[in-house]
Protein backbone atom coordinates (compact mmCIF):
# COMPACT_ATOMS: atom_id res chain seq x y z
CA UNK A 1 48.17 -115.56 112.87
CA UNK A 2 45.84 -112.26 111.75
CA UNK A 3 45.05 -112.55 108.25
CA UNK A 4 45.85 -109.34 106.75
CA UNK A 5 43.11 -108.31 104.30
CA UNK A 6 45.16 -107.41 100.10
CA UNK A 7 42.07 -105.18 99.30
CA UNK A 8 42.45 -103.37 96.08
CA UNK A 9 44.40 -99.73 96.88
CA UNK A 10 42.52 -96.91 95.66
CA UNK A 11 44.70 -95.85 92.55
CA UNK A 12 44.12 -92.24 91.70
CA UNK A 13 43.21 -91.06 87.94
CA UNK A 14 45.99 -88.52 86.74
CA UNK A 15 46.61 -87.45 83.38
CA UNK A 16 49.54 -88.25 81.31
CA UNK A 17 51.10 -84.94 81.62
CA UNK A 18 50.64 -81.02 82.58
CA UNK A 19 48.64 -79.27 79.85
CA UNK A 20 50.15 -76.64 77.96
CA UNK A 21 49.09 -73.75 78.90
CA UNK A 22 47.32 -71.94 76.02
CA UNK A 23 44.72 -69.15 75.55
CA UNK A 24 41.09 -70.46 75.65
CA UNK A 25 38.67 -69.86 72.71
CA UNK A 26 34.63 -71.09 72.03
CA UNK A 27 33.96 -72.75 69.29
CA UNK A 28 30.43 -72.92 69.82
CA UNK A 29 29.17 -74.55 72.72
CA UNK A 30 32.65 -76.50 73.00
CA UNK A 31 35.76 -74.63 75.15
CA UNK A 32 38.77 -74.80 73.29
CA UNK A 33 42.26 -74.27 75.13
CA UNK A 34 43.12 -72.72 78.38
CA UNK A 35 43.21 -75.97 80.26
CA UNK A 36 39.74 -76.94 78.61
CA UNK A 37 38.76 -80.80 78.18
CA UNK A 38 40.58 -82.32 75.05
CA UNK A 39 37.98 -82.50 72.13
CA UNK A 40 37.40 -85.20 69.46
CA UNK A 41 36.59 -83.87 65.88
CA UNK A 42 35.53 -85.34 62.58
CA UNK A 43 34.67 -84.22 59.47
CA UNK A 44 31.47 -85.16 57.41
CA UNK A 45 32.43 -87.16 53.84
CA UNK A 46 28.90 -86.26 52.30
CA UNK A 47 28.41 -83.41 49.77
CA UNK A 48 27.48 -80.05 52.19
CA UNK A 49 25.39 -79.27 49.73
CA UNK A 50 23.10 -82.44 50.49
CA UNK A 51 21.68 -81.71 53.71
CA UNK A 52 19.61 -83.86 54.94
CA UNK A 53 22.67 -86.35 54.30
CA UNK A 54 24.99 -84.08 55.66
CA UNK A 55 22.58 -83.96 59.33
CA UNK A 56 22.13 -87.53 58.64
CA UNK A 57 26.17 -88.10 59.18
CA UNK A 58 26.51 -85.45 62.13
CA UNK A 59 23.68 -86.79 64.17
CA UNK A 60 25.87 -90.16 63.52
CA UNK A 61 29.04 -88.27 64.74
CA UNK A 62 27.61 -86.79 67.75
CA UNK A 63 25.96 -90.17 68.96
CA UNK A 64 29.53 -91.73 68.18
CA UNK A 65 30.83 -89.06 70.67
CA UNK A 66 32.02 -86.32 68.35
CA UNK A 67 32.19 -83.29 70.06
CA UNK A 68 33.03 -80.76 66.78
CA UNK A 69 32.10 -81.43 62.89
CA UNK A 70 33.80 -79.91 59.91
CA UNK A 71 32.17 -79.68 57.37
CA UNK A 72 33.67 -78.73 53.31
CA UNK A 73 32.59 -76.04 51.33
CA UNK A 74 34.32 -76.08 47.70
CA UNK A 75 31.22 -74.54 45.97
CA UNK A 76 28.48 -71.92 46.66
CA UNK A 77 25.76 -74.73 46.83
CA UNK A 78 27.97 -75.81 49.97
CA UNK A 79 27.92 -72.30 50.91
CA UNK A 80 24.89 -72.06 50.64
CA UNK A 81 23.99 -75.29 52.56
CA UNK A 82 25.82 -73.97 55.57
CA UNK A 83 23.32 -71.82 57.37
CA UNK A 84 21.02 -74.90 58.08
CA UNK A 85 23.33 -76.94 58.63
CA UNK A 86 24.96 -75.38 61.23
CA UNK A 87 21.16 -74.70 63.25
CA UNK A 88 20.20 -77.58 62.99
CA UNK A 89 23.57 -79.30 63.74
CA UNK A 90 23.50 -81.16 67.44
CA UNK A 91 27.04 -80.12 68.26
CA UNK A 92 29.36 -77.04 66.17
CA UNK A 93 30.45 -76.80 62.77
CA UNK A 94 33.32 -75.87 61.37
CA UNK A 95 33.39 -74.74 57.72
CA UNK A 96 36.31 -75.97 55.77
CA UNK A 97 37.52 -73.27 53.32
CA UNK A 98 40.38 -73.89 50.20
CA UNK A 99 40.72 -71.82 47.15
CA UNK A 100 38.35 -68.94 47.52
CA UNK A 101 38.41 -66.81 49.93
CA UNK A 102 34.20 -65.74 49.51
CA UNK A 103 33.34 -68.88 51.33
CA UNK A 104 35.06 -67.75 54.41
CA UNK A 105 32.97 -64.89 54.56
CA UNK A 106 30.08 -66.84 53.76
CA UNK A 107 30.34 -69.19 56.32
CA UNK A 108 30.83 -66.60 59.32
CA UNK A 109 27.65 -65.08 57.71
CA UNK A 110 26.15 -68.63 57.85
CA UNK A 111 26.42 -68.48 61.62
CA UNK A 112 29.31 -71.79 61.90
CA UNK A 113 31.11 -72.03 64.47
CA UNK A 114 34.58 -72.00 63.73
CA UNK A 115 36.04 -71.46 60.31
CA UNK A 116 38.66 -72.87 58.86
CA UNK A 117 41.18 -71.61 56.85
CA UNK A 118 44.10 -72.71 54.53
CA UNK A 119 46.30 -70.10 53.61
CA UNK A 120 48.43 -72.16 51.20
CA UNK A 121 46.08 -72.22 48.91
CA UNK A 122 43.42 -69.84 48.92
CA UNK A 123 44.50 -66.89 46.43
CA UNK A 124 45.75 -64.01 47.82
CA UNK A 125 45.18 -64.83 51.31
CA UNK A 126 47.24 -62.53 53.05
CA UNK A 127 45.47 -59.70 51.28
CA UNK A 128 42.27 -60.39 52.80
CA UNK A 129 43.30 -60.87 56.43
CA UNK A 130 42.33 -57.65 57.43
CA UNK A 131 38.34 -58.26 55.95
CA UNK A 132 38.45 -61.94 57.60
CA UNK A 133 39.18 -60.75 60.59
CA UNK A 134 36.56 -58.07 61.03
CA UNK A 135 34.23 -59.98 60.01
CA UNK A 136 35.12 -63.09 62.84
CA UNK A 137 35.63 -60.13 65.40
CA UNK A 138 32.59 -59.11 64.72
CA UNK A 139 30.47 -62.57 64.63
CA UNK A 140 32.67 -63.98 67.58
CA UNK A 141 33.96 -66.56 64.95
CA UNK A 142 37.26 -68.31 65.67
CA UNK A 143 39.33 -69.31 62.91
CA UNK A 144 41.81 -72.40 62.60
CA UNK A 145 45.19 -71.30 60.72
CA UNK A 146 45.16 -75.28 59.22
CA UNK A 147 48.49 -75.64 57.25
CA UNK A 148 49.17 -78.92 55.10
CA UNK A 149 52.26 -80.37 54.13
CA UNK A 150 50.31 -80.96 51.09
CA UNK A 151 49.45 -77.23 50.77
CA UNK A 152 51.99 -75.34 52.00
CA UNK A 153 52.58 -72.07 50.48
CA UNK A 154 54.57 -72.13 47.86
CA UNK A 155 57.05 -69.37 48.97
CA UNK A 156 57.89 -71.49 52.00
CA UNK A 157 58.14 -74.04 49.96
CA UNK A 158 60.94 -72.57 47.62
CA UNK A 159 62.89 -71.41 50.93
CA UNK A 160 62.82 -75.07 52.72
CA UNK A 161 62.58 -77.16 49.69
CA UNK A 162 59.98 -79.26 51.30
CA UNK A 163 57.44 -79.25 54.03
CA UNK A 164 59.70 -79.28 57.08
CA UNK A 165 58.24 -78.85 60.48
CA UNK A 166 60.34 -75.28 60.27
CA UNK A 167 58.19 -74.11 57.07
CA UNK A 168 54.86 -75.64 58.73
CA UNK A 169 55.32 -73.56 61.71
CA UNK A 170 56.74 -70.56 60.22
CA UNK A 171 53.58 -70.69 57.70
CA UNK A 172 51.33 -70.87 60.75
CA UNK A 173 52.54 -68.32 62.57
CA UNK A 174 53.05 -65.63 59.73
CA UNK A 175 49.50 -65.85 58.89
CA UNK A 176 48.35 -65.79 62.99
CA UNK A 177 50.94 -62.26 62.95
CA UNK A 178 48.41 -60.88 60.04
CA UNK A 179 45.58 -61.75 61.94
CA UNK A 180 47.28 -59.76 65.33
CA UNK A 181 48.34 -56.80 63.05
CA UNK A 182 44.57 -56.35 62.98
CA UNK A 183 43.66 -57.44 66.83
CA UNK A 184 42.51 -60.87 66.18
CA UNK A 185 43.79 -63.57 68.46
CA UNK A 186 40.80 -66.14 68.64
CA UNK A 187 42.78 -68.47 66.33
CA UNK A 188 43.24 -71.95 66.95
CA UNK A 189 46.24 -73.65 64.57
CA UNK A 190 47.19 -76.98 63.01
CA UNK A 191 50.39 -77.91 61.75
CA UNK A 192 49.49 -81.56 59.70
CA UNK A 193 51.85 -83.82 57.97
CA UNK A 194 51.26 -87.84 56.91
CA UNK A 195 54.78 -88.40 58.51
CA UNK A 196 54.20 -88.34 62.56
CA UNK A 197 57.69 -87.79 63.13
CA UNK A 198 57.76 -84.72 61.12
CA UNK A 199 54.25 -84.10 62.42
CA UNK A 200 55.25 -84.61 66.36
CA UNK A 201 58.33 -82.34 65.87
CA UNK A 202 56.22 -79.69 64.28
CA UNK A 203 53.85 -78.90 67.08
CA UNK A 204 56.69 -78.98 69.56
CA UNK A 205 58.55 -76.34 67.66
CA UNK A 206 55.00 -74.12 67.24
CA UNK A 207 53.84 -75.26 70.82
CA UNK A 208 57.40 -73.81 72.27
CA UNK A 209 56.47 -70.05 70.33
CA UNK A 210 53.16 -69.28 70.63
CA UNK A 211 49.96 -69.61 73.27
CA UNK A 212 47.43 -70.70 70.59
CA UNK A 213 45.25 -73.45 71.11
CA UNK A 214 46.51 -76.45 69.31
CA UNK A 215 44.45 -78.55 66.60
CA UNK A 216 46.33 -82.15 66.12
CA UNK A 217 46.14 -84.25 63.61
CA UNK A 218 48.02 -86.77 61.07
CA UNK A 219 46.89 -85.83 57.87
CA UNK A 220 46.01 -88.39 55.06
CA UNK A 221 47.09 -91.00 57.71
CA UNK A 222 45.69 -94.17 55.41
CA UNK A 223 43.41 -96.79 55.81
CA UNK A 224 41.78 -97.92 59.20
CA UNK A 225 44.74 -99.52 60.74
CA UNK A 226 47.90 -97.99 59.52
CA UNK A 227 45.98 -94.39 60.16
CA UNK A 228 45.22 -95.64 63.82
CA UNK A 229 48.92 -96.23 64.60
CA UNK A 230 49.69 -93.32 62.85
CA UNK A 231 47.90 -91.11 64.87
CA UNK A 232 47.92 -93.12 68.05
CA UNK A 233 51.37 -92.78 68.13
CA UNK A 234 51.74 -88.97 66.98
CA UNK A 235 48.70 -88.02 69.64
CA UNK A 236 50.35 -90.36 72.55
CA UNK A 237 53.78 -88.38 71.71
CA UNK A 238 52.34 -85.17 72.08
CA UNK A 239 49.86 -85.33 74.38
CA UNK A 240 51.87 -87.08 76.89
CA UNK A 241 53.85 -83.91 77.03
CA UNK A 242 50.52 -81.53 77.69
CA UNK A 243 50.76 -80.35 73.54
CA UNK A 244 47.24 -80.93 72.11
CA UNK A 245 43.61 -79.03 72.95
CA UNK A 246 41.53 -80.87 69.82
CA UNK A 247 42.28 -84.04 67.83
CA UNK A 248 41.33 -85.36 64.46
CA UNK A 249 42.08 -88.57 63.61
CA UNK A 250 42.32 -89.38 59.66
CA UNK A 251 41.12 -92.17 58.22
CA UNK A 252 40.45 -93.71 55.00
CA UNK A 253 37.32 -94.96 56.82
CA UNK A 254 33.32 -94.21 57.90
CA UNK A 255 34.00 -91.02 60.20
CA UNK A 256 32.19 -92.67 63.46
CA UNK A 257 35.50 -94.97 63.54
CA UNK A 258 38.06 -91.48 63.35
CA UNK A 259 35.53 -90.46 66.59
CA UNK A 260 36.00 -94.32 68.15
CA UNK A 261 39.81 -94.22 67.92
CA UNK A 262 39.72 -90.07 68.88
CA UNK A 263 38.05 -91.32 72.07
CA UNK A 264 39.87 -94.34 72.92
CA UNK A 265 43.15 -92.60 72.95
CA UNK A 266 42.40 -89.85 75.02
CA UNK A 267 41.14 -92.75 77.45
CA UNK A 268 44.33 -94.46 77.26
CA UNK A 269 45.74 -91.37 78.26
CA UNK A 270 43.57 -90.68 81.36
CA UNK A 271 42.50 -87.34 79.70
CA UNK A 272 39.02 -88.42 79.36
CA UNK A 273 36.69 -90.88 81.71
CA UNK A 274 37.10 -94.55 80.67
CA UNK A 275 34.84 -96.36 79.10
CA UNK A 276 34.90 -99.89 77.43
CA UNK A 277 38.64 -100.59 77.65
CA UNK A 278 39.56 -103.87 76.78
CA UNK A 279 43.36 -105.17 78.31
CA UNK A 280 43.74 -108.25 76.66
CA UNK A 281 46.72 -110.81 76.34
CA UNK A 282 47.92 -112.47 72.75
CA UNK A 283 47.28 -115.93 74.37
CA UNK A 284 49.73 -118.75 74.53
CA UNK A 285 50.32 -122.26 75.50
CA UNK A 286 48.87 -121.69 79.00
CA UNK A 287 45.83 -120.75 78.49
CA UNK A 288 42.79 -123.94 78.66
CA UNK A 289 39.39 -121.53 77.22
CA UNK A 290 38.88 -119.91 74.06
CA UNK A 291 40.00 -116.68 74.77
CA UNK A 292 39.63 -114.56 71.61
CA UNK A 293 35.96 -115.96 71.23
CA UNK A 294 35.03 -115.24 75.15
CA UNK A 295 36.48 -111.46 74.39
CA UNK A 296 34.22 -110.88 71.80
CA UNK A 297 31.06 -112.19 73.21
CA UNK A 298 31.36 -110.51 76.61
CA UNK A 299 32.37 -107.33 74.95
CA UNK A 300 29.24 -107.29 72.57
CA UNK A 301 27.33 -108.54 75.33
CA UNK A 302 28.24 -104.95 77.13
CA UNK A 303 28.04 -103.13 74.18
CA UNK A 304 25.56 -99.56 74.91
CA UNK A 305 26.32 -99.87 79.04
CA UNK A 306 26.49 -96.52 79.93
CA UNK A 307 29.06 -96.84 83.23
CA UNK A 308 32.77 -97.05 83.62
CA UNK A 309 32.56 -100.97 84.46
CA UNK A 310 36.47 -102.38 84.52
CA UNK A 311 35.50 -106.23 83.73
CA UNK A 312 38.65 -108.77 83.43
CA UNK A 313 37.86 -112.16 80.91
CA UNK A 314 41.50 -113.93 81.82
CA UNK A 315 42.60 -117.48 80.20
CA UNK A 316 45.86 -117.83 81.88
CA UNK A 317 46.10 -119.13 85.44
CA UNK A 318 49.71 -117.29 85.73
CA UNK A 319 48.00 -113.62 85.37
CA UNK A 320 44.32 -114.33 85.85
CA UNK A 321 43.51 -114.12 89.24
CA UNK A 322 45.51 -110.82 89.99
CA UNK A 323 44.04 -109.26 86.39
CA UNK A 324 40.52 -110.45 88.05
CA UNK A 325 40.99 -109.34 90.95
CA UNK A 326 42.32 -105.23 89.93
CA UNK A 327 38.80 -105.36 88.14
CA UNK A 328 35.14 -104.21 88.51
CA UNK A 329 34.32 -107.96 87.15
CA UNK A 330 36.24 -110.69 86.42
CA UNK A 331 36.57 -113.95 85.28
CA UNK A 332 39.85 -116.06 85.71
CA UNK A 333 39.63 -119.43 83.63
CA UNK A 334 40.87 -122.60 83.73
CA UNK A 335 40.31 -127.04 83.60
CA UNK A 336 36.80 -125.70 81.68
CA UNK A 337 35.13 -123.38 84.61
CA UNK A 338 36.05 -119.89 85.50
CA UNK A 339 36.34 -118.12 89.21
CA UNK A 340 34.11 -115.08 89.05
CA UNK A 341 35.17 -112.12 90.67
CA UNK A 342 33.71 -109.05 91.69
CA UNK A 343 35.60 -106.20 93.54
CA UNK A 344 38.11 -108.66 94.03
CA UNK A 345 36.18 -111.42 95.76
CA UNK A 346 35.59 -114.54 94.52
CA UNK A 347 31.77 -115.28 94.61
CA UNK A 348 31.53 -118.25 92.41
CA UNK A 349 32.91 -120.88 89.86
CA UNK A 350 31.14 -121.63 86.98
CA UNK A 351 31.47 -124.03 84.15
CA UNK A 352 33.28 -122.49 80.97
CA UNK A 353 29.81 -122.62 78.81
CA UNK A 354 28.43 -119.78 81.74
CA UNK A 355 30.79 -117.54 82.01
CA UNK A 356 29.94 -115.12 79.28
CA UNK A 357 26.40 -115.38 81.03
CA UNK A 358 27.37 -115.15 83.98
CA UNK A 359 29.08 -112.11 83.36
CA UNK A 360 27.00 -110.25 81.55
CA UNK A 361 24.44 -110.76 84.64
CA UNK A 362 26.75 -109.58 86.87
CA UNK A 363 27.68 -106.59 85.08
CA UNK A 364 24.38 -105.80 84.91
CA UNK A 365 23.86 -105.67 88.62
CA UNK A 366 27.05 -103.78 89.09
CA UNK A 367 26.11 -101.24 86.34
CA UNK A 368 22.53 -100.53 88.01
CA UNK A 369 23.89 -100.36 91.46
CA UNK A 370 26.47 -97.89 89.67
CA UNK A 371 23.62 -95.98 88.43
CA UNK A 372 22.02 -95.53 91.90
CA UNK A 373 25.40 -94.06 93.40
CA UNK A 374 25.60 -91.87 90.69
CA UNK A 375 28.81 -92.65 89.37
CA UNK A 376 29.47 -90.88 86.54
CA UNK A 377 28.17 -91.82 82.96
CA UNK A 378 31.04 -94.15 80.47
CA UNK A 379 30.96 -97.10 78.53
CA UNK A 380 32.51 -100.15 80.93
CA UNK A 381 35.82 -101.09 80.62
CA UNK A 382 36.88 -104.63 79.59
CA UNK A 383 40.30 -106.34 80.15
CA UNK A 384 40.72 -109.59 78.58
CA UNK A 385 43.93 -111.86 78.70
């Protein structure tokens, strides 16, 4: 009888969904919209007015992968701060504006990229739509319509009794009419709430009645892991049906880790290259190695690789040869020794003490070779079980 060769099937990259389609805007060097690239965006925690600290935190950002920084402004020493920072910035800034309505107008001065804008609480907003938006015509500045449940105007407010997704759309798009009274359409709009099911059904509602570009976030979404499922689960919603051109995620946390979990969704969701991905099991009575602990040290061992390496670390003899197999790299483990496999061949057992090592060497050989083929730049991708 023929052996017939199981090689791995080529499986083909598609993203979760259709993207909306929505008018395109610039933010800067970034394309915003109009089938554009999803972008990650953070915002800086350090006083604007500070500088150097305030470069010292972007430069952070961007390495982290942050494609667009926001930046506050409450005062005129922020305002002030704003023309530096935003030359000097790596990647483009967008000015945060609340209360007075001068800093808008400073900041589009200031050269920033984007400006944005929340008309439920700056004073008399409405009245100075028609100066705003000369002034961004005339600079080329987009501005984000950003409305808060926490903010919302207070005549909306008084109509809905609370901040339904109803009020935070019809807020949005009453101040994006203003703006097209007076020919101004490079406006990009958020609708946040700290509830993602008032959240999700928000930007369906505004997504359904307008072609705006669409900023998403989960506003004061709480500390590191509640504010991770929060939005992972409010971004997954949307995005999986096409609704979404930039993401924030909020966290009561260092702003690198928003940018970490920004990134790692849109890679679950296939709208962004993969990078280190680990696919891990919870472990059970099956498996014979230390699971958790090989995990950790083959991810940190991988930590900085710059390709889109899928590498497998399995404990479980049910699951670990197929899971080994589907990757890049793999290990499947077992009695104290692990099967190595690469591309789905087995080229060696090893004793449980090498495998990390073993690994790790391997994946460096793969990653070069990588390299030489040109395959395109990503962290490597880890699955562990």
């Amino acid at each position: 009888m023929t052996a017939v060769s199981l090689g791995l099937p080529e499986v083909p990259v598609r993203p979760v969904a259709e993207r909306r389609e929505s008018r395109r805007i610039q933010v800067g060097s970034v394309a915003v919209g109009g089938g554009a690239p999803v972008s990650v965006q953070s915002m800086t925690t350090t006083r604007t007015s500070d500088i150097g600290a305030t470069l010292q935190q972007i430069a952070e950002l961007t390495a982290s992968g942050c494609q667009i920084v926001r930046v506050a402004c409450p005062t005129q020493d922020d305002a002030d701060a704003l023309a530096t920072i935003a030359r000097k910035s790596q990647i483009p800034v967008i000015a945060d504006i609340h209360f007075q309505p001068k800093y808008v107008f400073a900041a589009i001065e200031a050269g920033c990229a984007a400006v944005r804008v929340n008309p439920g609480n700056i004073k008399q907003f409405d009245d100075k739509v028609k100066e705003i938006a000369r002034a961004a015509k005339d600079q080329g500045t987009p501005i984000r319509i950003g409305v808060n449940a926490g903010s919302l105007d207070r005549r909306l407010l008084q109509k809905y009794g609370r901040a339904t997704p109803e009020a935070l759309v019809e807020s949005a798009l009453w101040e994006a009419s203003l703006f097209e009274e007076h020919g101004f359409r490079d406006i990009k709009i958020s609708v946040k709430h700290n509830d993602p099911v008032v959240m999700i059904e928000a930007y369906r509602q505004l997504a359904a009645r307008c072609d705006y570009p669409l900023h998403l976030g989960v506003t004061e979404a709480g500390p590191a892991f509640q504010g991770t499922i929060k939005s992972a689960v409010a971004f997954g919603a949307l995005l999986s049906e096409g609704i979404g051109d930039t993401i924030r995620v909020s966290l009561s946390a260092p702003p690198a880790e928003e940018v970490k979990v920004g990134i790692q969704i849109l890679e679950s969701l296939n709208l962004r290259a993969r990078r280190l991905e680990i696919v891990s099991c919870p472990s059970c009575g099956r498996a014979q190695v230390d699971v958790y602990r090989l995990a950790d040290e083959v991810t940190a061992g991988l930590e900085g690789m710059e390709v889109p390496l899928r590498v497998a670390v399995m404990g479980c003899v049910v699951n670990g040869p197929g899971e080994a197999r589907e990757a890049d790299l793999g290990v499947a483990s077992g009695n104290g020794k692990g099967q190595i496999f690469v591309k789905g061949e087995v080229i060696k057992t090893v004793p449980e003490s090498k495998i990390v090592e073993t690994l790790i060497e391997e994946a460096m050989k793969i990653a070069e070779q990588m390299e030489k083929d040109g395959v395109a730049s990503g962290e490597p991708a880890v699955t562990v079980s």
